[in-house]
Protein backbone atom coordinates (compact mmCIF):
# COMPACT_ATOMS: atom_id res chain seq x y z
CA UNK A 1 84.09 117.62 84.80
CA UNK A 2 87.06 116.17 86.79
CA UNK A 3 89.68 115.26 84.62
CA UNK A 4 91.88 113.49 87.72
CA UNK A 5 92.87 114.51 90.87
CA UNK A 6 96.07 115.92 93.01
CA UNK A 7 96.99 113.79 96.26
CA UNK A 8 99.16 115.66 98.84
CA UNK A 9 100.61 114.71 101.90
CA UNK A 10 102.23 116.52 104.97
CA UNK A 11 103.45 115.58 107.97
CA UNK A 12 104.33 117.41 110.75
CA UNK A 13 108.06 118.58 111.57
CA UNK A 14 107.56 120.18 114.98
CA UNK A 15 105.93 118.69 118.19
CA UNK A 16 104.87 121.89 118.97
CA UNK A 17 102.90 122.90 115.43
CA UNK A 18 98.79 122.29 116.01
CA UNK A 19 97.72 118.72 115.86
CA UNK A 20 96.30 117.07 112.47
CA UNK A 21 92.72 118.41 112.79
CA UNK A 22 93.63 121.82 113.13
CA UNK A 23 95.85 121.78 110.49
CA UNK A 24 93.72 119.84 108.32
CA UNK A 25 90.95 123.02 109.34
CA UNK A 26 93.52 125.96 108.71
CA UNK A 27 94.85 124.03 105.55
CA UNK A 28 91.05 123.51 103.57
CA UNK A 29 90.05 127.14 104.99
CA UNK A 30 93.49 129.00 102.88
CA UNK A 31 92.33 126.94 100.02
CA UNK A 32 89.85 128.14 97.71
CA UNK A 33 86.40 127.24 98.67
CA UNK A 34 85.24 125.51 95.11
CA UNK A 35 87.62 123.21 94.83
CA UNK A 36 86.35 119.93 95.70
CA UNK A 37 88.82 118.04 98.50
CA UNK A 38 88.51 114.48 100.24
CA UNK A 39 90.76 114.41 103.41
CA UNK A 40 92.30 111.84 105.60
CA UNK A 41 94.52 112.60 108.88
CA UNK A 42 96.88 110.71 111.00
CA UNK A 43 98.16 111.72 113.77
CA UNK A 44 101.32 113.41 112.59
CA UNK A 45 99.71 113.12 108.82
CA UNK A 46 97.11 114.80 106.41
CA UNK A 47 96.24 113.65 102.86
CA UNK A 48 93.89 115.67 100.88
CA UNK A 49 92.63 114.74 97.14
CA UNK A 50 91.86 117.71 95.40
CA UNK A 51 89.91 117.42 92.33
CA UNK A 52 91.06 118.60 89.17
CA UNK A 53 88.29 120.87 87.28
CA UNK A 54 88.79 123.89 85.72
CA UNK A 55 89.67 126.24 86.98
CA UNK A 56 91.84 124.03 89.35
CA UNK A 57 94.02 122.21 86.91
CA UNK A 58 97.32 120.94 88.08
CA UNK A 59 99.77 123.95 87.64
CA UNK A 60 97.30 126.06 89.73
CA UNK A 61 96.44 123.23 92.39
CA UNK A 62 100.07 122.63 92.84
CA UNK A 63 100.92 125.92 93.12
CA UNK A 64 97.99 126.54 95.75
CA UNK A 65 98.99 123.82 97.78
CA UNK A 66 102.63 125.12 98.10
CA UNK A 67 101.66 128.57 99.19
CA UNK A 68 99.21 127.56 101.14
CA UNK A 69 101.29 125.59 103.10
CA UNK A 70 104.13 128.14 103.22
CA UNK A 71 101.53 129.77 105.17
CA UNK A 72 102.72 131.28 109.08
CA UNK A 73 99.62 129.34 110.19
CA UNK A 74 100.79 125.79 108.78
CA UNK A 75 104.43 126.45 110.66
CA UNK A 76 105.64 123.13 111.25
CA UNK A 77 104.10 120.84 108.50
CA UNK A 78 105.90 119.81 105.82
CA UNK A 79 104.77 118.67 102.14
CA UNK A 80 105.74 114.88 101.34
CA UNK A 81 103.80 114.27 98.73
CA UNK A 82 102.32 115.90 95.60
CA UNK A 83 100.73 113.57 92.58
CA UNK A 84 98.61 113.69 90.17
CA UNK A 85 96.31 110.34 90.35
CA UNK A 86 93.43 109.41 87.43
């Protein structure tokens, strides 16, 4: 059962770091592969809605997200945006 959801929102930093699909790609792929996501890009943006169900409650999404896009592979994104959303 959902029980809300976690927006997040990057944008990229460097010219140089891959281009929104790619990103958006490497980004779902260092994420755990249950977790249900609905994405949107831009082209220097990504949203992604993740959906809060056990075992991905907030703390752990949140924490996720920031790792994941600490990641050598993300180089060049930054995070903008982290909410929690009904």
């Amino acid at each position: 059962m959902t029980t809300g959801y976690l927006d997040v929102q990057a944008v990229r930093d460097d010219d140089r770091a891959p281009a929104s699909a790619t990103t958006l790609v490497r980004l779902l792929a260092l994420l755990p592969p249950d977790w249900s996501c609905t994405e949107a890009i831009g082209p220097n943006w990504i949203r992604l809605r993740i959906a809060l169900t056990a075992p991905a409650d907030e703390a752990t999404a949140r924490g996720a997200v920031r790792a994941t896009l600490a990641d050598p592979a993300l180089r060049g994104w930054r995070l903008t945006g982290l909410r929690t959303a009904a």
